[in-house]
N, C-alpha and C. Protein backbone atom coordinates (compact mmCIF):
# COMPACT_ATOMS: atom_id res chain seq x y z
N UNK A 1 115.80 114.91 -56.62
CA UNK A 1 114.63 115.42 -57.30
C UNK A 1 114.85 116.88 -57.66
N UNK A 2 114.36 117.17 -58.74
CA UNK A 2 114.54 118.85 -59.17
C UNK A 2 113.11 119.40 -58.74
N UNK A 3 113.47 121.01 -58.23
CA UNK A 3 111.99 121.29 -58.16
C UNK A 3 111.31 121.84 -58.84
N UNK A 4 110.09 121.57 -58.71
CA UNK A 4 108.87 121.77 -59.86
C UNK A 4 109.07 123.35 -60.26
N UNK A 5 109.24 123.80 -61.57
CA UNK A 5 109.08 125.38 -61.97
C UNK A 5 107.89 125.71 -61.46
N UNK A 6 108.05 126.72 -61.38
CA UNK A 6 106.56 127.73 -60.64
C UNK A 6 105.69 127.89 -61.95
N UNK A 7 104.63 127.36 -61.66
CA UNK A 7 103.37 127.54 -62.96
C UNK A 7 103.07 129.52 -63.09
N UNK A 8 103.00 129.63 -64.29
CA UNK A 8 102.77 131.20 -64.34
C UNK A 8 101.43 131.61 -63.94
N UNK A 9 101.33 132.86 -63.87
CA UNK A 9 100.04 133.17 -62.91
C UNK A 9 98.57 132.87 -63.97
N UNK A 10 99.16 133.35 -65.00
CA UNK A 10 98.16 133.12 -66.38
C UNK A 10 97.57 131.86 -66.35
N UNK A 11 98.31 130.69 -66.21
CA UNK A 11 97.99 129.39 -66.46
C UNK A 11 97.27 128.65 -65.03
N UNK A 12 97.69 129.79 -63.76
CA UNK A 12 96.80 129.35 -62.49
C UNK A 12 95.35 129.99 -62.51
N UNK A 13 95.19 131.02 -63.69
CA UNK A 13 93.97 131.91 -63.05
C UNK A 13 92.87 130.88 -64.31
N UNK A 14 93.79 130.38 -65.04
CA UNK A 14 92.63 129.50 -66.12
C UNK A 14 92.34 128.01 -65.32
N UNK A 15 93.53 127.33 -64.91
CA UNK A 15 92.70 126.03 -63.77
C UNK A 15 91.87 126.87 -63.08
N UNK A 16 91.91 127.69 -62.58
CA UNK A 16 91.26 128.36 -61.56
C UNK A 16 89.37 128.36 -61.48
N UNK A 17 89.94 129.06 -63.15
CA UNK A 17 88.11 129.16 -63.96
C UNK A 17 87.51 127.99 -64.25
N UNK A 18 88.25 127.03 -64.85
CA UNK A 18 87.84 125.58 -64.84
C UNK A 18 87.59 125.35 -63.83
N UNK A 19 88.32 125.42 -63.08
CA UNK A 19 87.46 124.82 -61.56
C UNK A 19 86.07 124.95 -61.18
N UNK A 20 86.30 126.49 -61.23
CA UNK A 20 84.99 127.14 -60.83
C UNK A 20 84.38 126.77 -61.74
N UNK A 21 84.37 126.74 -63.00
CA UNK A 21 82.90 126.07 -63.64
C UNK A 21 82.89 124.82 -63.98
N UNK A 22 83.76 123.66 -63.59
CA UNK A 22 83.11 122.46 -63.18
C UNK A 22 82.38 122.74 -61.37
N UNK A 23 82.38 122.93 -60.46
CA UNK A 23 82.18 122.99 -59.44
C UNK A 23 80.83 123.39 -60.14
N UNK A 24 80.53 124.84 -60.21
CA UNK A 24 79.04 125.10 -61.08
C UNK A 24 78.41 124.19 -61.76
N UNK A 25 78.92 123.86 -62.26
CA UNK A 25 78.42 122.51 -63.14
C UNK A 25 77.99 121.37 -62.26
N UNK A 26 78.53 120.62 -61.94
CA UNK A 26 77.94 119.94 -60.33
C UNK A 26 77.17 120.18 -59.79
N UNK A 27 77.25 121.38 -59.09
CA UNK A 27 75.88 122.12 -58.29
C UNK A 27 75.02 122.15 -59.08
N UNK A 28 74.67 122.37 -60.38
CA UNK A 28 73.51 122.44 -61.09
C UNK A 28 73.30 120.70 -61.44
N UNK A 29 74.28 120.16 -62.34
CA UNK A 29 73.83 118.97 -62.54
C UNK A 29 73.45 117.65 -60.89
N UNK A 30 74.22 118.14 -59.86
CA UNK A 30 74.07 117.18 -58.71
C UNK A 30 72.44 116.35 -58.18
N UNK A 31 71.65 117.74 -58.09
CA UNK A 31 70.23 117.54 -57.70
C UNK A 31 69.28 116.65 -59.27
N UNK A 32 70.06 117.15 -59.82
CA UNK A 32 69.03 116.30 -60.75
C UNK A 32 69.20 114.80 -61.45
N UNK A 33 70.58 114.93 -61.27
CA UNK A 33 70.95 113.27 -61.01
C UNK A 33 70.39 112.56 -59.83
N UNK A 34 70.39 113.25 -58.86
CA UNK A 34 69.84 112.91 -57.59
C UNK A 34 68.25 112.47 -57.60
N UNK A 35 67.91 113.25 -58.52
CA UNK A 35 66.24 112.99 -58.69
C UNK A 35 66.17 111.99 -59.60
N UNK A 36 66.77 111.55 -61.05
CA UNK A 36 66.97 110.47 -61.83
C UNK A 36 67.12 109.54 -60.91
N UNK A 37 68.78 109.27 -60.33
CA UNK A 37 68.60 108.28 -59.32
C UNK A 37 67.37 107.51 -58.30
N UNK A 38 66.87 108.70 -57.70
CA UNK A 38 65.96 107.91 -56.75
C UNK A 38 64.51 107.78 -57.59
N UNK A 39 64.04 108.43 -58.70
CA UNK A 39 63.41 107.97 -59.50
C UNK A 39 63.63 106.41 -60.20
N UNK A 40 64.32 106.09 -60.81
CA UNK A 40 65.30 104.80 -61.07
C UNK A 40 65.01 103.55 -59.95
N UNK A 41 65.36 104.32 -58.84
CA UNK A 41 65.51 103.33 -57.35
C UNK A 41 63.42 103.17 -56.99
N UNK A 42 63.19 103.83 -57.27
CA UNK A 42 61.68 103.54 -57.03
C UNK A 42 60.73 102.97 -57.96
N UNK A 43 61.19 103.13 -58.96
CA UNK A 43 60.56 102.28 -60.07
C UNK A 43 61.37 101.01 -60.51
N UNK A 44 62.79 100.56 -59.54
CA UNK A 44 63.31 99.07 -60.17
C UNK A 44 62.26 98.36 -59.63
N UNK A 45 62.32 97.10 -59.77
CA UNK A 45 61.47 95.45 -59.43
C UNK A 45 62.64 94.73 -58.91
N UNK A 46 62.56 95.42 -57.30
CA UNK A 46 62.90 93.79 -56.25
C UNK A 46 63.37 92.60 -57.12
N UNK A 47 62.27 92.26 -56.92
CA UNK A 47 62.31 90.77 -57.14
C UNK A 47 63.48 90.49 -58.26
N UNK A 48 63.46 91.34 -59.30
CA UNK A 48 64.51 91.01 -60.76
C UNK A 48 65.20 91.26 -60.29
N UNK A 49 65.81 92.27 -59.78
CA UNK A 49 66.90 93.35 -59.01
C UNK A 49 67.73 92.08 -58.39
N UNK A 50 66.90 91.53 -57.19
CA UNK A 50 67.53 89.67 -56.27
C UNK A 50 68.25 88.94 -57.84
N UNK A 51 66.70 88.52 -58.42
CA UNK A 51 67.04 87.37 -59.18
C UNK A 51 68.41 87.94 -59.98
N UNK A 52 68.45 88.95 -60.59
CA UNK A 52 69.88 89.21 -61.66
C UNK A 52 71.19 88.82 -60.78
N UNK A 53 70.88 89.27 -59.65
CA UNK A 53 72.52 89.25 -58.65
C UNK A 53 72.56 87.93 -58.20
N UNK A 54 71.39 87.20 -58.18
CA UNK A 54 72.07 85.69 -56.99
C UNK A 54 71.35 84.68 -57.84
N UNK A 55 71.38 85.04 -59.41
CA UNK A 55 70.84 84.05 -60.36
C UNK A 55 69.23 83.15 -60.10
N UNK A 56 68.61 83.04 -60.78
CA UNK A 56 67.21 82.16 -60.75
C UNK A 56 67.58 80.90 -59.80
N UNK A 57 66.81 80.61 -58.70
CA UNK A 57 67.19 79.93 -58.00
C UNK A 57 65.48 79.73 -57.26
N UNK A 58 65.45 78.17 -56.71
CA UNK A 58 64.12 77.42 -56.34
C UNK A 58 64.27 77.64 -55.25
N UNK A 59 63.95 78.78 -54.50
CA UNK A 59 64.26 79.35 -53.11
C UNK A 59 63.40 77.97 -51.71
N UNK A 60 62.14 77.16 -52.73
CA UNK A 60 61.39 76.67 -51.80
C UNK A 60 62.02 74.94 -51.67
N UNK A 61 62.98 74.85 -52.51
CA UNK A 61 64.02 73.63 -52.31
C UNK A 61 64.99 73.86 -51.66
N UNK A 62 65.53 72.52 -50.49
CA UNK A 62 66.73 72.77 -50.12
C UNK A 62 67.82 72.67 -50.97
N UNK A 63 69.01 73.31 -51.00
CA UNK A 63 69.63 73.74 -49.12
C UNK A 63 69.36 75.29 -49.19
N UNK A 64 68.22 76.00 -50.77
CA UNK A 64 68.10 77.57 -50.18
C UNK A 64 67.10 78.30 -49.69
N UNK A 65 66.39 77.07 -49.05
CA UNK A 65 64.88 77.77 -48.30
C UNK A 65 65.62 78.24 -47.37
N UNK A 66 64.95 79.58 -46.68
CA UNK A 66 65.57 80.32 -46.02
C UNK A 66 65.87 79.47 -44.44
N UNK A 67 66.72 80.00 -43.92
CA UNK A 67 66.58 79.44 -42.16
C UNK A 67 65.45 80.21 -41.60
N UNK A 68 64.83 79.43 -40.64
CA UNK A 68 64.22 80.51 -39.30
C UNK A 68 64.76 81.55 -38.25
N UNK A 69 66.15 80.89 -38.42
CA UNK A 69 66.83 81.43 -37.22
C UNK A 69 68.03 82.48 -37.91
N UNK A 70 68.49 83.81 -36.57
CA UNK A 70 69.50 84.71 -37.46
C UNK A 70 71.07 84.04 -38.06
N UNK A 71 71.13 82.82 -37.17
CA UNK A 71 72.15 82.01 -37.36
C UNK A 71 73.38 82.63 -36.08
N UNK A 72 72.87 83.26 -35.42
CA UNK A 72 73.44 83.51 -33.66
C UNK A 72 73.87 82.61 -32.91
N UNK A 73 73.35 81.11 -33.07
CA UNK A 73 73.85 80.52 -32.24
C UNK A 73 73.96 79.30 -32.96
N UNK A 74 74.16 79.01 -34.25
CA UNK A 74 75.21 78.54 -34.45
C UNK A 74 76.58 79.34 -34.92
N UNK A 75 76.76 80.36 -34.95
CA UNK A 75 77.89 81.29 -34.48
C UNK A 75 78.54 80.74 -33.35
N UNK A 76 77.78 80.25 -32.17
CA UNK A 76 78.34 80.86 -31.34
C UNK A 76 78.67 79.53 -30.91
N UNK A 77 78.13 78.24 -31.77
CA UNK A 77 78.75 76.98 -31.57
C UNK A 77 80.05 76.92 -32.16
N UNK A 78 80.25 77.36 -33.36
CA UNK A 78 81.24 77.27 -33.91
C UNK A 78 82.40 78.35 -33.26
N UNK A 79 82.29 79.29 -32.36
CA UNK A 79 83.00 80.10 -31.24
C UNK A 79 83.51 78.79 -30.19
N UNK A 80 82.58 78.24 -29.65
CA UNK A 80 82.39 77.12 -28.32
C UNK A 80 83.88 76.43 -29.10
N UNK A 81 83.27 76.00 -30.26
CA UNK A 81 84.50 74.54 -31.05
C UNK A 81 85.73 75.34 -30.88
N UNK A 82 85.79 76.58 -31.11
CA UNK A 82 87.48 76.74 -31.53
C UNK A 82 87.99 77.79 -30.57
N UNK A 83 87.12 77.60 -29.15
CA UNK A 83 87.80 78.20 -28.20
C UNK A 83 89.08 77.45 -27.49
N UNK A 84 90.20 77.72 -27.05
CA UNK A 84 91.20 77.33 -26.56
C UNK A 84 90.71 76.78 -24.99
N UNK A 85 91.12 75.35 -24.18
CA UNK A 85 90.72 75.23 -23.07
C UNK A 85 91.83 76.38 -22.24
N UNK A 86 91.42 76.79 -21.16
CA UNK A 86 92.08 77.34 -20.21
C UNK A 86 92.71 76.85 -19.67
């Protein structure tokens, strides 16, 4: 590998300024994206929000009416099945 020439000082003190004024830039734009965002997040609709991601679906037909249970113990049947005997 050859090594990298040394960047001149001219061309470090201008990334430099760019830096610094994207960084500025951020800090000013950060909070107010921040406020769009959770503005956004408080005025979506649930309900569409579900339906777009897991498609229109007859939640009160099986097999996607919900369970009662967290599903813990049939976890822990299916643990029981594929434990090794001692």
């Amino acid at each position: 590998m050859h090594p990298t020439p040394p960047i001149p000082s001219a061309e470090l003190t201008e990334q430099a300024t760019l830096a610094a004024r994207w960084v500025a830039t951020w800090r000013t734009a950060g909070p107010e994206l921040e406020r769009i965002r959770r503005a956004e997040i408080r005025a979506a609709d649930a309900f569409l929000s579900i339906q777009g991601l897991c498609m229109p679906m007859d939640f009160s037909q099986e097999p996607f009416k919900p369970v009662q249970t967290s599903g813990l113990i049939e976890q822990q049947l299916w643990f029981s099945r594929a434990r090794i005997p001692a």
